[in-house]
C-alpha atoms as a PDB file:
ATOM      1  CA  UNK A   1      -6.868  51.445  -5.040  1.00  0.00           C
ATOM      2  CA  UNK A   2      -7.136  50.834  -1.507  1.00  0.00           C
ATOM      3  CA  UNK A   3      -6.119  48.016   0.709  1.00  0.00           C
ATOM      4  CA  UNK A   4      -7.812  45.282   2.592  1.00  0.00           C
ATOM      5  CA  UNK A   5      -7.492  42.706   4.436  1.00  0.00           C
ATOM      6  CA  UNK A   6      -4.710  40.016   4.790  1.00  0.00           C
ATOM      7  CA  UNK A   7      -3.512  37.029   4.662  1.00  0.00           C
ATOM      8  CA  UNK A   8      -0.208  35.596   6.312  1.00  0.00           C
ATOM      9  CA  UNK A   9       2.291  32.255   5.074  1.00  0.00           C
ATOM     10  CA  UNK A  10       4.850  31.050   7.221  1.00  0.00           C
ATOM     11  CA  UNK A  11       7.888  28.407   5.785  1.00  0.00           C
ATOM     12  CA  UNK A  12      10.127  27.106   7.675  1.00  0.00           C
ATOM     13  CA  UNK A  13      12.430  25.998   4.629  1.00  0.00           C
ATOM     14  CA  UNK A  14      10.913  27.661   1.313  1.00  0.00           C
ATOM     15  CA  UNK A  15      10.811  31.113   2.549  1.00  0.00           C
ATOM     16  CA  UNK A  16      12.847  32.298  -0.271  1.00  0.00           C
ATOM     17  CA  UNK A  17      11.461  30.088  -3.205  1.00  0.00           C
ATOM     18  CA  UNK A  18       8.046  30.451  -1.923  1.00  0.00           C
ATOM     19  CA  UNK A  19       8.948  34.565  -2.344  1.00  0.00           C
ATOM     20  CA  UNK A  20      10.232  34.194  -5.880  1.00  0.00           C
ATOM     21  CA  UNK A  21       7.753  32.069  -6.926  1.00  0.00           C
ATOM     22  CA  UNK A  22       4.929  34.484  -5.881  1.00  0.00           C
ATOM     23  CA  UNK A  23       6.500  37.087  -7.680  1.00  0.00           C
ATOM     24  CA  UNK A  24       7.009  35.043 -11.143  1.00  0.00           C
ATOM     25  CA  UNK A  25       3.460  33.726 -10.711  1.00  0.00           C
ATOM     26  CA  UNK A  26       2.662  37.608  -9.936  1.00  0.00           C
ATOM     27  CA  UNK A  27       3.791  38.433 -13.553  1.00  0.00           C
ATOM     28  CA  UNK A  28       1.490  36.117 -15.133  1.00  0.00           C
ATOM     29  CA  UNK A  29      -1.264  36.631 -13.458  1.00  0.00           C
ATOM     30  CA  UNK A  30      -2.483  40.093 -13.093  1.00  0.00           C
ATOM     31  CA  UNK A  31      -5.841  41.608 -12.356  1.00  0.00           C
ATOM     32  CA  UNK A  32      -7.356  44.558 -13.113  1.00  0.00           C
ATOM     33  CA  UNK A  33      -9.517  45.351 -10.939  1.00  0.00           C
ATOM     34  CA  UNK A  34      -7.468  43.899  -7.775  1.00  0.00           C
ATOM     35  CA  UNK A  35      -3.438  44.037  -6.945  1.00  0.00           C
ATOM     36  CA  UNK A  36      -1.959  41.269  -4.766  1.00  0.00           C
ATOM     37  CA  UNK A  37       0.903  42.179  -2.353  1.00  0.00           C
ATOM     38  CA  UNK A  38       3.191  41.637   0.105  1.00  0.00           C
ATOM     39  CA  UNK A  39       5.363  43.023   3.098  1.00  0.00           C
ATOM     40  CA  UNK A  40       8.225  40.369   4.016  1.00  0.00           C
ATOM     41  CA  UNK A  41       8.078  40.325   7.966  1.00  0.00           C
ATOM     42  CA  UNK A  42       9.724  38.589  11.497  1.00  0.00           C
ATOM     43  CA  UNK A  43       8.531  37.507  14.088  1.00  0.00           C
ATOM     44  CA  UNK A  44      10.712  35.825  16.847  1.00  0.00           C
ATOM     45  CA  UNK A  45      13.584  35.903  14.475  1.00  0.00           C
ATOM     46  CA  UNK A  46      11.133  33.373  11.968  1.00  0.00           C
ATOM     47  CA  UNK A  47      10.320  35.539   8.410  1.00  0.00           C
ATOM     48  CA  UNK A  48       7.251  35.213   6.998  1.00  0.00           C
ATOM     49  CA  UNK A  49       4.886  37.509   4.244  1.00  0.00           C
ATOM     50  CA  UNK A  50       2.131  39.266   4.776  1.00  0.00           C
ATOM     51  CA  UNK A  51      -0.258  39.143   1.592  1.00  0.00           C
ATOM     52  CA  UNK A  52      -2.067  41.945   1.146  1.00  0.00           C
ATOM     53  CA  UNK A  53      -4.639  43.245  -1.500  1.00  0.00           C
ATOM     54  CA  UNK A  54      -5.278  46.800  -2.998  1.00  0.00           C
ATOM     55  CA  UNK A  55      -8.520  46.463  -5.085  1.00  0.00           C
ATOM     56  CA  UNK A  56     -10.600  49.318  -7.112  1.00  0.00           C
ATOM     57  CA  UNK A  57     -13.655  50.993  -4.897  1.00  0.00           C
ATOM     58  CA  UNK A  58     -15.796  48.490  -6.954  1.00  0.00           C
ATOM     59  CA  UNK A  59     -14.174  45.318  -6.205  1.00  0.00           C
ATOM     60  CA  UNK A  60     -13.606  45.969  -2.190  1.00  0.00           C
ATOM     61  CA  UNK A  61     -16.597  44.014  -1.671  1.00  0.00           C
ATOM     62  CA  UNK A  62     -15.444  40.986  -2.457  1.00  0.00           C
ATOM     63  CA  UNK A  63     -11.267  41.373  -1.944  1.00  0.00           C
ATOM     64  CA  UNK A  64     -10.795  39.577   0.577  1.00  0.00           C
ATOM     65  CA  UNK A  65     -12.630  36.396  -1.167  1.00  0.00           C
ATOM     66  CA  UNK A  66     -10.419  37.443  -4.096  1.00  0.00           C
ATOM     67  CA  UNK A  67      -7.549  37.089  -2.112  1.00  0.00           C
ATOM     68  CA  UNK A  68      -8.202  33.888  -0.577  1.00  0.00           C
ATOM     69  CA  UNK A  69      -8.940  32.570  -4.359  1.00  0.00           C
ATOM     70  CA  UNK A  70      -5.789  34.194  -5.476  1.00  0.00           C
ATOM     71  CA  UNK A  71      -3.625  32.855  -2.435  1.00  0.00           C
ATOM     72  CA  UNK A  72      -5.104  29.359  -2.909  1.00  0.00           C
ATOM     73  CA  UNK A  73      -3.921  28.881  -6.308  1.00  0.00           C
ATOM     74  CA  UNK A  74      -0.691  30.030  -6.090  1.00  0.00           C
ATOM     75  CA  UNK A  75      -0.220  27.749  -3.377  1.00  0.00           C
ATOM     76  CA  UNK A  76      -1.265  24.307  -4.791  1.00  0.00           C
ATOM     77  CA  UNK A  77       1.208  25.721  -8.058  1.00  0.00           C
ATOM     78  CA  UNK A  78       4.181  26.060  -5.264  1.00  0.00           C
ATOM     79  CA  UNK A  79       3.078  22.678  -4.015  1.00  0.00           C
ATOM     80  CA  UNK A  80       2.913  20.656  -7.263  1.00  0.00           C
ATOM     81  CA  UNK A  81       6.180  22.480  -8.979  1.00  0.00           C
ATOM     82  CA  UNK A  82       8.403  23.212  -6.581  1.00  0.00           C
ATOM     83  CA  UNK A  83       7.413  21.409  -3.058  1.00  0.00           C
ATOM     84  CA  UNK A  84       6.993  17.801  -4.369  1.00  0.00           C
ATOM     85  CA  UNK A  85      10.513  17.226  -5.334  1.00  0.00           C
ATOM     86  CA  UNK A  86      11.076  17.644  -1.815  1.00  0.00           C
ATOM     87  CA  UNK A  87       8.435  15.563  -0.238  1.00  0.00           C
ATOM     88  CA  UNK A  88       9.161  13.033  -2.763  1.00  0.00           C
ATOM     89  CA  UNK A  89      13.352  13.041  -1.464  1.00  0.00           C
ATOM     90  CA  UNK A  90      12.265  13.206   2.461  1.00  0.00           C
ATOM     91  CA  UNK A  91       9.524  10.167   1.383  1.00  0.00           C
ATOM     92  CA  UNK A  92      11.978   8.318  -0.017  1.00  0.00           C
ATOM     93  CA  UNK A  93      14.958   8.560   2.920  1.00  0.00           C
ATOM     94  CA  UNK A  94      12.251   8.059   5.645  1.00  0.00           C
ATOM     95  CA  UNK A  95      10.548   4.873   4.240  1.00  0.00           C
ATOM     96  CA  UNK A  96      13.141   3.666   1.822  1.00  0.00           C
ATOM     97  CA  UNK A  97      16.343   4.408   3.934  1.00  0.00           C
ATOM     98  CA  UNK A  98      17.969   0.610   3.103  1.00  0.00           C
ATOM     99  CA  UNK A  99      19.176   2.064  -0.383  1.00  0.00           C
ATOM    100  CA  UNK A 100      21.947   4.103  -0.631  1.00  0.00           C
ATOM    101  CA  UNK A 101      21.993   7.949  -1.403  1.00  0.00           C
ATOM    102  CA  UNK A 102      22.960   7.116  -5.379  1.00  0.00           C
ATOM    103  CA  UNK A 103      19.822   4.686  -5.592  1.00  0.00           C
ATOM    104  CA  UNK A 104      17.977   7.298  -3.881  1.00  0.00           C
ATOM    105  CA  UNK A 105      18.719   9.921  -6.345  1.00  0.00           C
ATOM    106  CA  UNK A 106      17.979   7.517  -9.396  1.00  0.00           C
ATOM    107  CA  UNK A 107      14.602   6.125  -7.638  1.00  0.00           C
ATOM    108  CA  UNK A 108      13.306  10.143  -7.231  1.00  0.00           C
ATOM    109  CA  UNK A 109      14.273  11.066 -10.606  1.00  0.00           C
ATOM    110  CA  UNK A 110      12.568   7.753 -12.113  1.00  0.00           C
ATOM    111  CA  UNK A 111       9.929   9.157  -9.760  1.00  0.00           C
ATOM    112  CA  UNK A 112       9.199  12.333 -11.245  1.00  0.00           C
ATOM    113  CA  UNK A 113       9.539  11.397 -14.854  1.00  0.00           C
ATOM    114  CA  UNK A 114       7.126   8.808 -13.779  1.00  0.00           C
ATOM    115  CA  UNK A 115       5.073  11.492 -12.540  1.00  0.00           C
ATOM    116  CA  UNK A 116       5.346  14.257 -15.548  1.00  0.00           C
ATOM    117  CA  UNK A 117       4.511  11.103 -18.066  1.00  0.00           C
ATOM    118  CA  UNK A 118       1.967   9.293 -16.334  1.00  0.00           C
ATOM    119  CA  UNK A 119      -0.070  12.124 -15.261  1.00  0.00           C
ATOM    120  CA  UNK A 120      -3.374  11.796 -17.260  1.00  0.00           C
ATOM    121  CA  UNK A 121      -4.862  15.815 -17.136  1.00  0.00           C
ATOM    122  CA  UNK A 122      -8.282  13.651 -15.184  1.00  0.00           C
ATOM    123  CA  UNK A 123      -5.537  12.761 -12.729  1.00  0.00           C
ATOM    124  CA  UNK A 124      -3.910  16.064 -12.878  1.00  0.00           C
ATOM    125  CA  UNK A 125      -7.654  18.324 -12.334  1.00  0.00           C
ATOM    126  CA  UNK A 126      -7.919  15.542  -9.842  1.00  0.00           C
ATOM    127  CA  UNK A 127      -5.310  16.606  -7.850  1.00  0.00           C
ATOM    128  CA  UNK A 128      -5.536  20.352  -8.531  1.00  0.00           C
ATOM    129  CA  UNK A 129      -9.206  20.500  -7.299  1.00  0.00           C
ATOM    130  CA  UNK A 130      -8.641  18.512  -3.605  1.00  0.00           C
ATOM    131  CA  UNK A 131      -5.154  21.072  -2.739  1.00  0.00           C
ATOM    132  CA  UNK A 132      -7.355  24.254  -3.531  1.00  0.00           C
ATOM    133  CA  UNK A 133     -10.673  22.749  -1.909  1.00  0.00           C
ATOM    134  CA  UNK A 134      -8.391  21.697   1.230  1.00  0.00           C
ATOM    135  CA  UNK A 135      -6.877  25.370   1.093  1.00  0.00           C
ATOM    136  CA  UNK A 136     -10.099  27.093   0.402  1.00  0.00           C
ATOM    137  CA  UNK A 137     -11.316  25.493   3.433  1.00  0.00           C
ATOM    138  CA  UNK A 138      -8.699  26.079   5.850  1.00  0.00           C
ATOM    139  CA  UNK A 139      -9.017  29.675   4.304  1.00  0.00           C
ATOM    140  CA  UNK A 140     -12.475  29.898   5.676  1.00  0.00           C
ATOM    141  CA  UNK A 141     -11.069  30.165   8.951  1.00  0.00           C
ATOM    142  CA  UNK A 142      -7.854  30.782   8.945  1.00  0.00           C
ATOM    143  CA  UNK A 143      -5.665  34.030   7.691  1.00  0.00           C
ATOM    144  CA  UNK A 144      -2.498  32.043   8.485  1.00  0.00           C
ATOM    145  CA  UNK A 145      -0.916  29.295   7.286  1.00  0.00           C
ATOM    146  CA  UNK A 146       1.898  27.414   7.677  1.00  0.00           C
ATOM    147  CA  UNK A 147       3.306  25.106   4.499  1.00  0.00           C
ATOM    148  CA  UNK A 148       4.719  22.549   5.767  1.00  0.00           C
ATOM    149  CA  UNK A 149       2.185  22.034   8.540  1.00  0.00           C
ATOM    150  CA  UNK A 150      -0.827  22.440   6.020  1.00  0.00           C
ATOM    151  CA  UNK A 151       0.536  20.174   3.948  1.00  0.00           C
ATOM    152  CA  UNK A 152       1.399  17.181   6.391  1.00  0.00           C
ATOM    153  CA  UNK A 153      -1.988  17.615   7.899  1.00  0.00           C
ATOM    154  CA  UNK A 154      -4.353  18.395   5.590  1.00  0.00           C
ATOM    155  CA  UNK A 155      -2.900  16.922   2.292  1.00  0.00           C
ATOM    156  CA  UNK A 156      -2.423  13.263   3.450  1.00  0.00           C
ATOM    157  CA  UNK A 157      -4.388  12.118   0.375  1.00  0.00           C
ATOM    158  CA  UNK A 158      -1.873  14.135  -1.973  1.00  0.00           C
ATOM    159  CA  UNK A 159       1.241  12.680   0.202  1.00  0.00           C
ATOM    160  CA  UNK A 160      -0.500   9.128   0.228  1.00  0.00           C
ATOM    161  CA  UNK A 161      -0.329   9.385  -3.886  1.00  0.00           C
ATOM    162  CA  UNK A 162       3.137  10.116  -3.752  1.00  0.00           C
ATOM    163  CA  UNK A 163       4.185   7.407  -1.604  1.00  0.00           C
ATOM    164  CA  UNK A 164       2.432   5.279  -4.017  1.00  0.00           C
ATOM    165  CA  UNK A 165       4.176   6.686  -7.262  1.00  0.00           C
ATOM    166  CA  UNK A 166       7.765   6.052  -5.302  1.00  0.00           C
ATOM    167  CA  UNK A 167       6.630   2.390  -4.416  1.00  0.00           C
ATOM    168  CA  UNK A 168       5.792   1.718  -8.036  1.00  0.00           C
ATOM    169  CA  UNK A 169       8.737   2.927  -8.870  1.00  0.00           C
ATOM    170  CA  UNK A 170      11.075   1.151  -6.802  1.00  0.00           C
ATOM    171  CA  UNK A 171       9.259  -1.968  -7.755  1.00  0.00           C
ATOM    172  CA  UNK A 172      10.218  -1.048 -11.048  1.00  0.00           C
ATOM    173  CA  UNK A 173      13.636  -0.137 -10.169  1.00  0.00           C
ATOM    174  CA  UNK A 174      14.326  -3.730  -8.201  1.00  0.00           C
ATOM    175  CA  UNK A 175      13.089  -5.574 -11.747  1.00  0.00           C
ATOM    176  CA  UNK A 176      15.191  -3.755 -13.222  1.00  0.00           C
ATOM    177  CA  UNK A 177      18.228  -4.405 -11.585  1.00  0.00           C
ATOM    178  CA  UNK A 178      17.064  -7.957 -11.233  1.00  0.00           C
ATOM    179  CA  UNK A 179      17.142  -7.890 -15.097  1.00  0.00           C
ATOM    180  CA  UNK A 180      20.465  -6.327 -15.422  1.00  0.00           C
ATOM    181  CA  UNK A 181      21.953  -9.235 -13.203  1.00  0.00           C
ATOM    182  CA  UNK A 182      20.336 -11.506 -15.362  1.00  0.00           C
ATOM    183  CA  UNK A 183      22.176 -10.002 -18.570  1.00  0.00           C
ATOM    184  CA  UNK A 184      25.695 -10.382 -16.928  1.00  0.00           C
ATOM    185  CA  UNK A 185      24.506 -14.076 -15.847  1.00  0.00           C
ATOM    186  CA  UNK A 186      23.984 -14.471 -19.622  1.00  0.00           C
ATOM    187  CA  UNK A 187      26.837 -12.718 -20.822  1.00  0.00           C
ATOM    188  CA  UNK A 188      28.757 -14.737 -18.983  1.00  0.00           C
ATOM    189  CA  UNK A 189      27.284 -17.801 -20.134  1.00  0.00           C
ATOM    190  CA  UNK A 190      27.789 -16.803 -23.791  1.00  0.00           C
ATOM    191  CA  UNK A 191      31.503 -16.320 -22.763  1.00  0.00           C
ATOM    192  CA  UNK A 192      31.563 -20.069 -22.177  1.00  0.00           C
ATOM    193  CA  UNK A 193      29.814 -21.482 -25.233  1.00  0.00           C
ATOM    194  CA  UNK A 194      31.629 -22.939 -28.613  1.00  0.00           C
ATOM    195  CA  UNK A 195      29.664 -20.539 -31.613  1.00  0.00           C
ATOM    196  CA  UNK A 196      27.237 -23.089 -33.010  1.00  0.00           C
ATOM    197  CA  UNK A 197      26.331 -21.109 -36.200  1.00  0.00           C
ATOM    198  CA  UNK A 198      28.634 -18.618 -37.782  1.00  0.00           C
ATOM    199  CA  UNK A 199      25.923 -15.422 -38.519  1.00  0.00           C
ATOM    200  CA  UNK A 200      22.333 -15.164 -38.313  1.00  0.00           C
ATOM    201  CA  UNK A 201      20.108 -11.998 -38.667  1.00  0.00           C
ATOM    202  CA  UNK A 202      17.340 -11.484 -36.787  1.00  0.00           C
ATOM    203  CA  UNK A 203      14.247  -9.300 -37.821  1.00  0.00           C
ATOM    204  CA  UNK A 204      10.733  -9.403 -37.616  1.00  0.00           C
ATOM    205  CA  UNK A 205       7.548 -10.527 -39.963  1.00  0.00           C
ATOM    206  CA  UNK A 206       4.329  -8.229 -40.801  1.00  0.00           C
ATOM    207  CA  UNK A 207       2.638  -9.578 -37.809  1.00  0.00           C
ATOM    208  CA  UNK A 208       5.705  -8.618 -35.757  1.00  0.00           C
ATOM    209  CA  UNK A 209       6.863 -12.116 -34.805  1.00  0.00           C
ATOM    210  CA  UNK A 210      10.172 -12.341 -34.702  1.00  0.00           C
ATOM    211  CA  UNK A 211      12.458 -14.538 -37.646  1.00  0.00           C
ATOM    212  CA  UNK A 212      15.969 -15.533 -37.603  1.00  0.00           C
ATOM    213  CA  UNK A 213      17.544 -15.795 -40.548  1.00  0.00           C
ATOM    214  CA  UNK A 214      20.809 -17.303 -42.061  1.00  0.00           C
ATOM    215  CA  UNK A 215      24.346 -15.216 -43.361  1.00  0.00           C
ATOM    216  CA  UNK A 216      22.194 -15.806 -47.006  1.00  0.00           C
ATOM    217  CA  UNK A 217      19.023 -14.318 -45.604  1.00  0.00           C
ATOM    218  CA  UNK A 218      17.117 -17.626 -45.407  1.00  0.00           C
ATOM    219  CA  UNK A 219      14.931 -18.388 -42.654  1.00  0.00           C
ATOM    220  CA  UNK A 220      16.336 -20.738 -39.856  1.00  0.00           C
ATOM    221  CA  UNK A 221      13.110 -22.496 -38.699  1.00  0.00           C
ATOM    222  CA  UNK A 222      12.602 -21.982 -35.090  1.00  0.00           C
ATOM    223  CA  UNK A 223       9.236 -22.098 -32.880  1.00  0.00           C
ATOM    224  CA  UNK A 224      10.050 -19.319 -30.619  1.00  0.00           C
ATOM    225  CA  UNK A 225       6.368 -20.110 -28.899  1.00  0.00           C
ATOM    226  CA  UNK A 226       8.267 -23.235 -27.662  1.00  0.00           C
ATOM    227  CA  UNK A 227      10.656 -24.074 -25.105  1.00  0.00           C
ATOM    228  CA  UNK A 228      14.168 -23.312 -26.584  1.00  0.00           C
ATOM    229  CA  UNK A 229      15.743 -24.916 -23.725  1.00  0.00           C
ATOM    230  CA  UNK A 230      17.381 -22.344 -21.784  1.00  0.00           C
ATOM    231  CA  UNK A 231      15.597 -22.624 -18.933  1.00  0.00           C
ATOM    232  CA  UNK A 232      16.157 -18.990 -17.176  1.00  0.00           C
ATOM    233  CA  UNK A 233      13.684 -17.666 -19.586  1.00  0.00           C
ATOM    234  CA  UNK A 234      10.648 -19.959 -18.633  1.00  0.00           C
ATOM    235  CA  UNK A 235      10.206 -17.487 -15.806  1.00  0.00           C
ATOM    236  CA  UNK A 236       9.220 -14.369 -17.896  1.00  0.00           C
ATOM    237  CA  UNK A 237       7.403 -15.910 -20.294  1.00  0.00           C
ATOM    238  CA  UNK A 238       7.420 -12.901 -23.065  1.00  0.00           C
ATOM    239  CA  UNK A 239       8.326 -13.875 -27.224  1.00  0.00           C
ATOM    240  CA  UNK A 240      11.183 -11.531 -26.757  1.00  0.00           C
ATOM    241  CA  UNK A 241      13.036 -13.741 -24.267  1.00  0.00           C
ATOM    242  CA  UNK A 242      13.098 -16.817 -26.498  1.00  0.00           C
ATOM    243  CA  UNK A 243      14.887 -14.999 -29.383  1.00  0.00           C
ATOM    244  CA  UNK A 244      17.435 -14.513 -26.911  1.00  0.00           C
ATOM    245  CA  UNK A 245      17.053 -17.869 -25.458  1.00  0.00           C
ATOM    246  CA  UNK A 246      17.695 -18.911 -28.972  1.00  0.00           C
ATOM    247  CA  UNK A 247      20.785 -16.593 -29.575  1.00  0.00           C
ATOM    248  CA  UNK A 248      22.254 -17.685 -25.925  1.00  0.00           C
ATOM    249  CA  UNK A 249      22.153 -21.243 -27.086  1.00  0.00           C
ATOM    250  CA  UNK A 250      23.904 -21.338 -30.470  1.00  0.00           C
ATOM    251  CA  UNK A 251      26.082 -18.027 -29.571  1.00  0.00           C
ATOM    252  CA  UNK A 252      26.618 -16.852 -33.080  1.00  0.00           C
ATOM    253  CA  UNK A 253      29.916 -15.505 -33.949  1.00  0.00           C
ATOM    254  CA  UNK A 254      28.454 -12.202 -35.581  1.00  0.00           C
ATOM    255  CA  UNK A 255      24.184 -11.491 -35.268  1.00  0.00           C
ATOM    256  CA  UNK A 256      22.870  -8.803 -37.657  1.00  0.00           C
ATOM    257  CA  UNK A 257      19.840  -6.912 -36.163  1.00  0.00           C
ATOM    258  CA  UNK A 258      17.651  -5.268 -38.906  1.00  0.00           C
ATOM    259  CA  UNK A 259      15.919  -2.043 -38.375  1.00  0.00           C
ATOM    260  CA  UNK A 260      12.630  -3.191 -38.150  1.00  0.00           C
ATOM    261  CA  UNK A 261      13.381  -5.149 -34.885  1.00  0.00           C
ATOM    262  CA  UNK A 262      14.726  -2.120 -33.513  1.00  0.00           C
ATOM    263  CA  UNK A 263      11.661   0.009 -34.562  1.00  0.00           C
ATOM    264  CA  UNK A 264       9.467  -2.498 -32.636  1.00  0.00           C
ATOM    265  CA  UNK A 265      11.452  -4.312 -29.909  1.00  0.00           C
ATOM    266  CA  UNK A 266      13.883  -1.492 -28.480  1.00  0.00           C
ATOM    267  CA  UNK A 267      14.359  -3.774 -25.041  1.00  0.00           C
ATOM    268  CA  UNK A 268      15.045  -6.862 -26.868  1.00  0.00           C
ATOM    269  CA  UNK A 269      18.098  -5.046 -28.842  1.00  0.00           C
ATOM    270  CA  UNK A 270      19.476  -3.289 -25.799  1.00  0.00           C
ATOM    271  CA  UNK A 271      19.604  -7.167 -24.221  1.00  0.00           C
ATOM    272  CA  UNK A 272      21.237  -8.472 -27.334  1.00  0.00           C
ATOM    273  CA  UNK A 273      23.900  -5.600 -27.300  1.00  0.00           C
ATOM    274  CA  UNK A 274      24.330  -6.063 -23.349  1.00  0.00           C
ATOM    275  CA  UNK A 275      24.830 -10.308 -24.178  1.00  0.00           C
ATOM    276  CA  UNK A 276      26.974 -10.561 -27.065  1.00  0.00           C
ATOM    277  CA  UNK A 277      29.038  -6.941 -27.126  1.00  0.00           C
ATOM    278  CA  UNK A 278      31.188  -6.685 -30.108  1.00  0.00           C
ATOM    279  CA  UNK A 279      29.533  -9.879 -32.312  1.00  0.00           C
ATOM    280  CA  UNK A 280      26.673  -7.418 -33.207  1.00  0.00           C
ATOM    281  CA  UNK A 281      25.835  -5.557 -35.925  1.00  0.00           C
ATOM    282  CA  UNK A 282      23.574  -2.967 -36.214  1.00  0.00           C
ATOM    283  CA  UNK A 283      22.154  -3.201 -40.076  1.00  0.00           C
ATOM    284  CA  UNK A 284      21.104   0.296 -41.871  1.00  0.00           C
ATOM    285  CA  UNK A 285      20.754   0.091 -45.793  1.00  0.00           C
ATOM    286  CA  UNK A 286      19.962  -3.651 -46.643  1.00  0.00           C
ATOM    287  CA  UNK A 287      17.731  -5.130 -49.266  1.00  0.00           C
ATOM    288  CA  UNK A 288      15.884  -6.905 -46.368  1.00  0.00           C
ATOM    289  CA  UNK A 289      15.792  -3.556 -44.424  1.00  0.00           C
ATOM    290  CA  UNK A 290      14.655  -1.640 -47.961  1.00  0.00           C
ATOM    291  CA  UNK A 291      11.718  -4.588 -48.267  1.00  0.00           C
ATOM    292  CA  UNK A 292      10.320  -3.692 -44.779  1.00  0.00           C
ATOM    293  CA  UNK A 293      10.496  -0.192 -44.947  1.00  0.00           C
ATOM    294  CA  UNK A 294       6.947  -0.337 -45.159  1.00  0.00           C
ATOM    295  CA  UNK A 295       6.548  -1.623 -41.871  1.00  0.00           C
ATOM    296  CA  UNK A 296       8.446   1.196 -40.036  1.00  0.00           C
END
């Protein structure tokens, strides 16, 4: 094989990664009819590598395009695995500086499991296609490049979509805690209130509307469409909030949640547990639980 021309990739802080990543993605992605390579080198005290390619006699021809090609996607994977975490982290301190390093760390990794479940693969070809047209382009001209630079200036659409996956997050994260607060404020409310019924159990029907029933399994007629009167909830306006609405109200001494609510209303039990603590029960085996098994 014999050796053409080259191409150069200066980091100013993934040097290293950038190195072993090249090498990993090396080892999965051989050619052959063409070898990528590369010398590590300094300049001015700054390293950088020097990518090389040693092709067969046949392939020569078109090496360096190869190389380009090569380089190109094994930039944009450096960029989507291993750089975003990064640029998400500096995003988040520059705009978002009024939270404190712990919220920080809890809105980037909300971020990035936003990002790894959300991604739809039209979204993720999306992306993939404008980092290797932007590189392929600079490519055209250039046989240097520098990562950080390329990426500030010539990826502002990619950095623009992860500014907008960190604000949807943190909107997310501020309802959250909003809703937390709330909890406590109704906790504390319970803490207050003489227990108006002694149990009730609380389930759902086929249709997945929610029924409370009595300590003999009886329904407890209740429109939970309506106005319970607990006014906090009116804000909201979802059927899960008037079941608590409901619960809030009477404050039962002990509330049995069946299976079936769990199955379908996850949130709502996680508020009920957060409210009323040690009066619930969490029911596994019971005839009411055996008769909706069908709706699990």
């Amino acid at each position: 094989m014999g050796s053409t021309g080259q191409l150069i990739v200066e980091t100013d802080k993934y040097h290293f990664p950038f190195k072993e990543k090249f090498i990993f993605y090396k080892k999965n992605s051989e050619e052959n009819q063409a070898r990528v390579e590369f010398k590590e080198m300094q300049r001015d005290e700054i390293p950088y590598l020097c990518f090389s390619i040693k092709a067969k006699k046949s392939f020569r021809e078109n090496s360096d395009q190869f190389l380009k090609q090569y380089m190109a996607h094994m930039i944009y994977h450096f960029i989507v695995t291993y750089m975003s975490d990064f640029l998400l982290e500096s995003l988040i301190k520059r705009y978002y500086s009024y939270f404190n390093q712990s919220e920080r760390e809890i809105i980037l990794h909300l971020t990035l499991h936003k990002i790894s479940e959300q991604n739809s693969r039209k979204k993720i070809s999306e992306a993939k296609s404008h980092i290797i047209e932007r590189l392929q382009e600079y490519f055209q001209e250039n046989s240097y490049i520098n990562l950080e630079g390329f990426v500030h200036f010539r990826l502002k659409k990619y950095l623009a979509d992860l500014k907008y996956c960190v604000e949807s997050t943190i909107d997310e994260f501020l309802m959250e805690q909003e809703y937390q607060e709330f909890l406590k404020l109704l906790k504390y409310f319970v803490t207050l209130q003489e227990p108006k019924i002694d149990q009730v159990h609380i389930t759902v029907d086929h249709e997945g509307n929610f029924q409370v029933r009595d300590s003999e399994l009886q329904l407890i007629e209740h429109n939970f469409q309506e106005d319970s009167g607990f006014s906090f909830f009116n804000t909201r306006g979802q059927k899960e909030d008037f079941v608590i609405s409901f619960l809030v109200n009477f404050a039962p001494r002990k509330i049995v949640v069946h299976q079936v609510l769990c199955y379908h209303y996850p949130k709502t039990v996680e508020a009920i547990l957060n409210i009323f603590n040690e009066r619930v029960e969490i029911c596994k085996k019971c005839k009411l639980c055996k008769r909706q098994r069908i709706q699990l």
